[in-house]
C-alpha atoms as a PDB file:
ATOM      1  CA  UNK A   1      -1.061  -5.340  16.756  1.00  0.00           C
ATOM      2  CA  UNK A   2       0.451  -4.827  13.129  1.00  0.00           C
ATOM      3  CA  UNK A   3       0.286  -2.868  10.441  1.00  0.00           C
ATOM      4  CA  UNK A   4       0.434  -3.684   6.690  1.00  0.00           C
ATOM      5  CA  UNK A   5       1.763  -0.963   4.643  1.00  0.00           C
ATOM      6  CA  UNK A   6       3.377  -0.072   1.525  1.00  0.00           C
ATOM      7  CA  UNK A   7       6.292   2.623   2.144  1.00  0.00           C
ATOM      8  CA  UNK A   8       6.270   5.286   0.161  1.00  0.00           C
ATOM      9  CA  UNK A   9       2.271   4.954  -1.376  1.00  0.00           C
ATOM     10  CA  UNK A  10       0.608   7.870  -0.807  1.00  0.00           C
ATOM     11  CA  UNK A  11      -2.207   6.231   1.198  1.00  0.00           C
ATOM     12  CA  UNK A  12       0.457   4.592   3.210  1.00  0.00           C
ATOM     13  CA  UNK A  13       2.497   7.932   3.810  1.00  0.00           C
ATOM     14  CA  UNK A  14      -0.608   9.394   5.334  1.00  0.00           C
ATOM     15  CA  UNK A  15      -1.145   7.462   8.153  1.00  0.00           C
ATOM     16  CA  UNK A  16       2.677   7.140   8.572  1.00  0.00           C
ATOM     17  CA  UNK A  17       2.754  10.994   9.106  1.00  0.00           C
ATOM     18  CA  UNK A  18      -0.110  10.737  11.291  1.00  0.00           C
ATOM     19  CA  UNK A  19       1.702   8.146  13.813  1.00  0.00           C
ATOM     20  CA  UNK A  20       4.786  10.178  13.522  1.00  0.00           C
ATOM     21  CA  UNK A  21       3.315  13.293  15.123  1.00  0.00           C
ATOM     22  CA  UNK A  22       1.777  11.167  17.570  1.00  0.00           C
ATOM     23  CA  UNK A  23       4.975   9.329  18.087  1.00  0.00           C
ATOM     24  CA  UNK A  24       3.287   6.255  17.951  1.00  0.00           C
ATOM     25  CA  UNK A  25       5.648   2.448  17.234  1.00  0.00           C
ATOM     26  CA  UNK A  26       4.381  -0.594  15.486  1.00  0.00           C
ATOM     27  CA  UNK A  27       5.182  -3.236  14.305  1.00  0.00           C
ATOM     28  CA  UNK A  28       5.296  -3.505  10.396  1.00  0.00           C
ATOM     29  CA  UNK A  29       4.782  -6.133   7.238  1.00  0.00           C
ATOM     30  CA  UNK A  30       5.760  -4.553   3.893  1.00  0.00           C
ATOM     31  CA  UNK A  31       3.302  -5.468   1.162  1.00  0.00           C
ATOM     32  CA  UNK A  32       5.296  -4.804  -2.180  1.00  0.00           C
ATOM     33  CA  UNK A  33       2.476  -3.485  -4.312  1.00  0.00           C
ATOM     34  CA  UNK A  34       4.552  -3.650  -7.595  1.00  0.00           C
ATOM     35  CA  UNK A  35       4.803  -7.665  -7.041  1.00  0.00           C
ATOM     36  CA  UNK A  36       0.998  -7.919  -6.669  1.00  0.00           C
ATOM     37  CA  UNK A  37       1.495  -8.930  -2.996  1.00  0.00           C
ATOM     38  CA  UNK A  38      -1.971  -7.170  -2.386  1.00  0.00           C
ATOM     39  CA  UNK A  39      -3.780 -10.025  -4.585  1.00  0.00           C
ATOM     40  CA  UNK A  40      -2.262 -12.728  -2.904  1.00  0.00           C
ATOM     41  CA  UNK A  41      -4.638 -15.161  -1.157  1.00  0.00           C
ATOM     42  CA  UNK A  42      -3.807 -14.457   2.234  1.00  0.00           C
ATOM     43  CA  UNK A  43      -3.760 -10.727   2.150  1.00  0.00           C
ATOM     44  CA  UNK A  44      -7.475 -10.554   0.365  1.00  0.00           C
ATOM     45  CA  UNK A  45      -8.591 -12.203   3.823  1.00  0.00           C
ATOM     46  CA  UNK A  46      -7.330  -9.006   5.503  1.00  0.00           C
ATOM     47  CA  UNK A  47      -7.941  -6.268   3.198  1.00  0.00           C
ATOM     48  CA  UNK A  48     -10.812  -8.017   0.865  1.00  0.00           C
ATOM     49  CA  UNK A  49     -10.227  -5.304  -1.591  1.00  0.00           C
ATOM     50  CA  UNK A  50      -7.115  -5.321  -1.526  1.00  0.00           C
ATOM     51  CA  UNK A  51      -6.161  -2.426   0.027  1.00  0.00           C
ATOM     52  CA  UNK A  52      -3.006  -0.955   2.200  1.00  0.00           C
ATOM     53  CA  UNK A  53      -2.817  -0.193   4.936  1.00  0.00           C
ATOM     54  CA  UNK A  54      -4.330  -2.628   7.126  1.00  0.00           C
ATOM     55  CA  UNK A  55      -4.049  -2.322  10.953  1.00  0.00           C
ATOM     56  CA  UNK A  56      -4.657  -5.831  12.425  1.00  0.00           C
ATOM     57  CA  UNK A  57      -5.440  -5.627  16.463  1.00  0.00           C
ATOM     58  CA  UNK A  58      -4.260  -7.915  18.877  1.00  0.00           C
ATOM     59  CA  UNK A  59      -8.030  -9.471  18.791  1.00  0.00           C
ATOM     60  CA  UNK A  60      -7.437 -10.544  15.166  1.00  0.00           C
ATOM     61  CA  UNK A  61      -9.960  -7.912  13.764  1.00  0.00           C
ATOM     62  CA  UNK A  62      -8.822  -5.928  10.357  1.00  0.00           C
ATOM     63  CA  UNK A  63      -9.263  -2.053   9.853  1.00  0.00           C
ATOM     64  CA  UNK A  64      -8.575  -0.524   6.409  1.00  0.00           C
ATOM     65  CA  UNK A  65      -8.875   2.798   5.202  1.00  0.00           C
ATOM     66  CA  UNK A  66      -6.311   5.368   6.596  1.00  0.00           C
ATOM     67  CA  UNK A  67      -9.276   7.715   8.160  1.00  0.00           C
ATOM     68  CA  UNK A  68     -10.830   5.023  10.281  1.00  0.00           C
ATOM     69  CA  UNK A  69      -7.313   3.752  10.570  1.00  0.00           C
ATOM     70  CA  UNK A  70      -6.613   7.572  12.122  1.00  0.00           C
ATOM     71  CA  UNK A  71     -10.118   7.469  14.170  1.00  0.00           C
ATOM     72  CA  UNK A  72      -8.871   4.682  15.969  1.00  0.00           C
ATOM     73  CA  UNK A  73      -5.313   6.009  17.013  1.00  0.00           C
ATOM     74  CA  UNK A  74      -6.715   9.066  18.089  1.00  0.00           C
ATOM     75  CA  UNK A  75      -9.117   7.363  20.588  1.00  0.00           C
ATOM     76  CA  UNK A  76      -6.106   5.116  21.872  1.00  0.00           C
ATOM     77  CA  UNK A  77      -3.433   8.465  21.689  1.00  0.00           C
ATOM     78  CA  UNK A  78      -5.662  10.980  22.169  1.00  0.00           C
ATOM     79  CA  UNK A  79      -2.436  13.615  22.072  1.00  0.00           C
ATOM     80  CA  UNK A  80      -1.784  15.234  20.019  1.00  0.00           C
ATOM     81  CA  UNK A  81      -5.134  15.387  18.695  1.00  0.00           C
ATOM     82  CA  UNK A  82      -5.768  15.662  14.882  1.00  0.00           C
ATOM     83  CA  UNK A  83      -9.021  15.271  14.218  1.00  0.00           C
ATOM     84  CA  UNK A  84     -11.095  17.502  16.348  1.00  0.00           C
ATOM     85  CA  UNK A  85     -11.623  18.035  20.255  1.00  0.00           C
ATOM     86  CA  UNK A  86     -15.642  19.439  20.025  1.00  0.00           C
ATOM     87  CA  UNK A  87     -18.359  18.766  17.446  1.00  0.00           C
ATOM     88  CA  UNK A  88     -17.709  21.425  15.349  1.00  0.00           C
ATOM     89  CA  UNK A  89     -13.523  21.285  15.303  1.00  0.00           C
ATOM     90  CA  UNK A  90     -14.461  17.190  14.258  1.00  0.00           C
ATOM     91  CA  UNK A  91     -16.721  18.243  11.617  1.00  0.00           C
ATOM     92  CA  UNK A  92     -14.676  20.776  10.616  1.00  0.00           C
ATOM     93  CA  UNK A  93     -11.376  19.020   9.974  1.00  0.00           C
ATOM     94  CA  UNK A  94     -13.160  15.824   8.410  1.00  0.00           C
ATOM     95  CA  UNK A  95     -14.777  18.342   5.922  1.00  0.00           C
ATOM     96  CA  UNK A  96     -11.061  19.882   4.864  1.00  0.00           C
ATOM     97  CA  UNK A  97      -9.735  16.234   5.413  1.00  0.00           C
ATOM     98  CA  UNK A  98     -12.143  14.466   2.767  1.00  0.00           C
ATOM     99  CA  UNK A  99     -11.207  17.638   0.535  1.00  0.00           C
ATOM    100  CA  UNK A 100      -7.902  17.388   0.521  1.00  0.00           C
ATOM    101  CA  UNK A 101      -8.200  13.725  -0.315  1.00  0.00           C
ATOM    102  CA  UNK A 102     -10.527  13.923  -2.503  1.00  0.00           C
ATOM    103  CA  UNK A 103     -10.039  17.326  -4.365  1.00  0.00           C
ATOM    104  CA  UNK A 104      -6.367  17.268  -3.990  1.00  0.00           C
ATOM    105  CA  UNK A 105      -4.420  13.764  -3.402  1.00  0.00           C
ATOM    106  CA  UNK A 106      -6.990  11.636  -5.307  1.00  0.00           C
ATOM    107  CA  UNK A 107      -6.521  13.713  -8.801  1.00  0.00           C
ATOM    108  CA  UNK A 108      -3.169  14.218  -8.310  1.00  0.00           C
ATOM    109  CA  UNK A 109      -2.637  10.392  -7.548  1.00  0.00           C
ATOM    110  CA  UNK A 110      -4.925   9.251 -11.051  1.00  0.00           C
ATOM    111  CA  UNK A 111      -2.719  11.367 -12.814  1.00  0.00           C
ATOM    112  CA  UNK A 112       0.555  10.069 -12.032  1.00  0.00           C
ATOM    113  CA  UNK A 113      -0.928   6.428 -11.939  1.00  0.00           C
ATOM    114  CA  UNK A 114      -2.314   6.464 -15.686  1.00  0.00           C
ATOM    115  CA  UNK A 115       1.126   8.701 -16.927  1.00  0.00           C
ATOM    116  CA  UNK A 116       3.846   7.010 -15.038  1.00  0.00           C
ATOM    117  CA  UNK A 117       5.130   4.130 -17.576  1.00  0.00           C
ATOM    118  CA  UNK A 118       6.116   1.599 -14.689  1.00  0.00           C
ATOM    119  CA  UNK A 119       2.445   1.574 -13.311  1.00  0.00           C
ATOM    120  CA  UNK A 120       1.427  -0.021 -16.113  1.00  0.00           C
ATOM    121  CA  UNK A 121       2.048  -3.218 -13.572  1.00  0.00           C
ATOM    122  CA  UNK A 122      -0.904  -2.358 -11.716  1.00  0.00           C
ATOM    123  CA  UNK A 123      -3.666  -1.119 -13.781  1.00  0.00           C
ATOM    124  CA  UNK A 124      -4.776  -0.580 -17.496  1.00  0.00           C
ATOM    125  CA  UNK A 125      -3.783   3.061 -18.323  1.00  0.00           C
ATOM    126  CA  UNK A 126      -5.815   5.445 -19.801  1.00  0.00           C
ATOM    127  CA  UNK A 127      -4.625   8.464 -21.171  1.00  0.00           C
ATOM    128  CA  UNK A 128      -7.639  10.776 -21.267  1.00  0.00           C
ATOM    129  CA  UNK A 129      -8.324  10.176 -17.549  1.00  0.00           C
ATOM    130  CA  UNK A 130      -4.547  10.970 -17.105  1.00  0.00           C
ATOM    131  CA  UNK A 131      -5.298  14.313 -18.530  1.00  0.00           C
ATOM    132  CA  UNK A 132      -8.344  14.728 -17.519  1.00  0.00           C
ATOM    133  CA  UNK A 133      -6.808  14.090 -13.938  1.00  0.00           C
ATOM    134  CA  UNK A 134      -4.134  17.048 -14.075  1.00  0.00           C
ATOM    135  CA  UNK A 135      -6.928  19.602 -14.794  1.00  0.00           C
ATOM    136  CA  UNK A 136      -8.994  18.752 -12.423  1.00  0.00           C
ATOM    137  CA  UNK A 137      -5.800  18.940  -9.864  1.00  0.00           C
ATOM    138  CA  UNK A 138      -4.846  22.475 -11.327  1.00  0.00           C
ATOM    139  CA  UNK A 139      -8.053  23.179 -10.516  1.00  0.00           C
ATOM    140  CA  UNK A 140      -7.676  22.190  -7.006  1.00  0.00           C
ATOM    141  CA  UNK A 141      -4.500  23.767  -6.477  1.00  0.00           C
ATOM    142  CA  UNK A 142      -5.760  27.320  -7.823  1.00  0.00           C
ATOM    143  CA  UNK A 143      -8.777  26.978  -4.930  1.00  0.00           C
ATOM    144  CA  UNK A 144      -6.882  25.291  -2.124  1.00  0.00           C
ATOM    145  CA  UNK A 145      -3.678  28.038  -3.289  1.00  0.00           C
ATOM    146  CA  UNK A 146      -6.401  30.984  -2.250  1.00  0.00           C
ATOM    147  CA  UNK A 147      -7.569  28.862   0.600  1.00  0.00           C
ATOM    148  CA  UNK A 148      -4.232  28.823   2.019  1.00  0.00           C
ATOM    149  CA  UNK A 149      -3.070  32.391   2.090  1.00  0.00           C
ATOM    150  CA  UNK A 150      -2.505  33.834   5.181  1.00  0.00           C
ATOM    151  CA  UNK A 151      -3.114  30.100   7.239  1.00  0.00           C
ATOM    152  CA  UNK A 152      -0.749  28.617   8.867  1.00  0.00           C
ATOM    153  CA  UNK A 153      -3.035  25.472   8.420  1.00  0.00           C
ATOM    154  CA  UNK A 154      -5.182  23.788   6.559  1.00  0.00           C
ATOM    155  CA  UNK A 155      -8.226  24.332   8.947  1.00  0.00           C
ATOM    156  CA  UNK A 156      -8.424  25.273  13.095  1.00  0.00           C
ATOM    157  CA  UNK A 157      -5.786  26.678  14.782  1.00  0.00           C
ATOM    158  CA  UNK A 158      -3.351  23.485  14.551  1.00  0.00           C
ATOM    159  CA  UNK A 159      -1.961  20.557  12.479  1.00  0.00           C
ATOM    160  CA  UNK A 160      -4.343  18.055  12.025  1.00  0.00           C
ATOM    161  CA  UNK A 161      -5.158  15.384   9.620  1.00  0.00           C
ATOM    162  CA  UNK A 162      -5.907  17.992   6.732  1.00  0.00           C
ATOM    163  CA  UNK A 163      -2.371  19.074   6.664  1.00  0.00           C
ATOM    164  CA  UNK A 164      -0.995  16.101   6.566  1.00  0.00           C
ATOM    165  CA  UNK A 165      -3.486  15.083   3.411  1.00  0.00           C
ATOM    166  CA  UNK A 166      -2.587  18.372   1.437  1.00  0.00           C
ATOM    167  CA  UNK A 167       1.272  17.454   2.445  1.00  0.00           C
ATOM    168  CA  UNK A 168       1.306  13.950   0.750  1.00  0.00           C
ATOM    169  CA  UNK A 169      -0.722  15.499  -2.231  1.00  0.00           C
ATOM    170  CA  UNK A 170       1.913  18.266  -3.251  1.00  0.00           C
ATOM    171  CA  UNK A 171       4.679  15.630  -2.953  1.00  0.00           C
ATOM    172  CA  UNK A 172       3.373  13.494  -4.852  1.00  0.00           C
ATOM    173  CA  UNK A 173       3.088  16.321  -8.050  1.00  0.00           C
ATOM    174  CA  UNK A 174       7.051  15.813  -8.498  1.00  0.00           C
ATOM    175  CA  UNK A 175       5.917  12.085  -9.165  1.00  0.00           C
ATOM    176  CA  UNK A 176       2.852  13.138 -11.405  1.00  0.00           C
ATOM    177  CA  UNK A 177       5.044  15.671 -13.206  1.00  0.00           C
ATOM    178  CA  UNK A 178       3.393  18.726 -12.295  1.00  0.00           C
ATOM    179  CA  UNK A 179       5.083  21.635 -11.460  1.00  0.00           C
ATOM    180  CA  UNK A 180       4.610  22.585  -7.572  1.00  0.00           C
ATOM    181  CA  UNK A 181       6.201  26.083  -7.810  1.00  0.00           C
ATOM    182  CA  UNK A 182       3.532  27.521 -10.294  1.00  0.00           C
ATOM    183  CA  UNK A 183       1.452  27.411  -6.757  1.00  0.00           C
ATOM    184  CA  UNK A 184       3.314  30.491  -4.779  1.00  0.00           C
ATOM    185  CA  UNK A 185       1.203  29.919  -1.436  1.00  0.00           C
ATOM    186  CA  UNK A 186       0.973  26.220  -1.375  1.00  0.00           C
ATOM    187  CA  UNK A 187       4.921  26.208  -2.509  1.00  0.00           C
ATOM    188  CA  UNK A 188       5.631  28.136   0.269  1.00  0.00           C
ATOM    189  CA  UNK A 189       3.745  26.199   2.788  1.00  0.00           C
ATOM    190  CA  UNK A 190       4.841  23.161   1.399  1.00  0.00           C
ATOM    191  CA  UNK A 191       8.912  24.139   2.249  1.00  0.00           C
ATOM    192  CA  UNK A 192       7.754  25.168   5.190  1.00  0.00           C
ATOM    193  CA  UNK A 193       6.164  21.694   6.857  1.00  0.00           C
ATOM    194  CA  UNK A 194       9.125  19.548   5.536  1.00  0.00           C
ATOM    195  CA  UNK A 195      11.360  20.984   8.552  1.00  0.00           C
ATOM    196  CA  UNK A 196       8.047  19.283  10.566  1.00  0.00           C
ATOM    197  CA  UNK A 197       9.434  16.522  12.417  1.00  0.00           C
ATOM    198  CA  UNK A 198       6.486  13.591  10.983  1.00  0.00           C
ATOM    199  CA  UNK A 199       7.827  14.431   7.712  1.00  0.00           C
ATOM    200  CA  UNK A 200      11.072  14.524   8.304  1.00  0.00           C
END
């Protein structure tokens, strides 16, 4: 079994934090995204869009996208869970999941990708989406920054998958150059998982 990753992409980072916590080892191929290594021949027969990570199984079958990529980890590990132990803690935590991805990461990712000058590599740039990007992220933060006060978590009782989503997503503002301590709840919570030992 291997895993192709890019360390430090935000994708990357979140199933990284999610093997952390379950304490989970494997072995690793670095695909260096800023050198195009994602286009390259041999990697589009893995990831056909291109995409990282990619978990390869010792059958020779390719999984991409970090939820089913999570799915499949917590049917192999199935402690600590973090993604649900009854049908409604599973539906639950893959609601707040996909909305901290989607809400939350996803707009704060866009924004730093069509702002930052050295991703320019990677994509056209546009600046209006850029902007358009940040608001919808303040936006985000203003709702998840109510959601969050007085919760320990994300959603249930625990750490789960959603946590780790909305974790990656306010580390990455430093990168999109938004300011994380306008956010008093989320700021808080935010100091507060670092000590966690998957972030760490």
């Amino acid at each position: 079994m291997k895993l192709y990753t890019t360390q430090g992409a935000p994708n990357p980072q979140r199933l990284d934090f999610f093997l952390a916590e379950k304490e989970i080892v494997i072995d690793r191929e670095e695909v260096t995204l800023m050198e195009r290594a994602h286009d390259a021949e041999d990697f589009r027969k893995l990831s056909p869009f291109g995409l990282v990570p990619v978990l390869i199984l010792d059958n020779g079958q390719s999984i991409t996208e970090v939820e089913a990529i999570c799915r499949y980890f917590d049917e192999v590990v199935p402690q600590p869970n973090l993604l649900g132990s009854n049908p409604e803690e599973k539906a639950l935590i893959g609601m707040w999941s996909r909305l901290t991805e989607l809400q939350l990461l996803n707009p704060i990712a866009q924004t730093f990708r069509h702002s930052h000058p050295k991703m320019n590599v990677l994509q056209e740039q546009i600046e209006a989406y850029a902007d358009l990007s940040r608001r919808n992220a303040m936006k985000s933060l203003d709702l998840f920054e109510r959601h969050m006060q007085g919760r320990e978590f994300v959603v249930a009782d625990r750490f789960t998958l959603a946590d780790i989503n909305m974790f990656v997503a306010l580390r990455m503002m430093k990168l999109a150059r938004m300011e994380l301590s306008s956010w008093v709840t989320l700021h808080a919570w935010f100091t507060s998982q670092r000590e966690r030992h998957c972030f760490a």
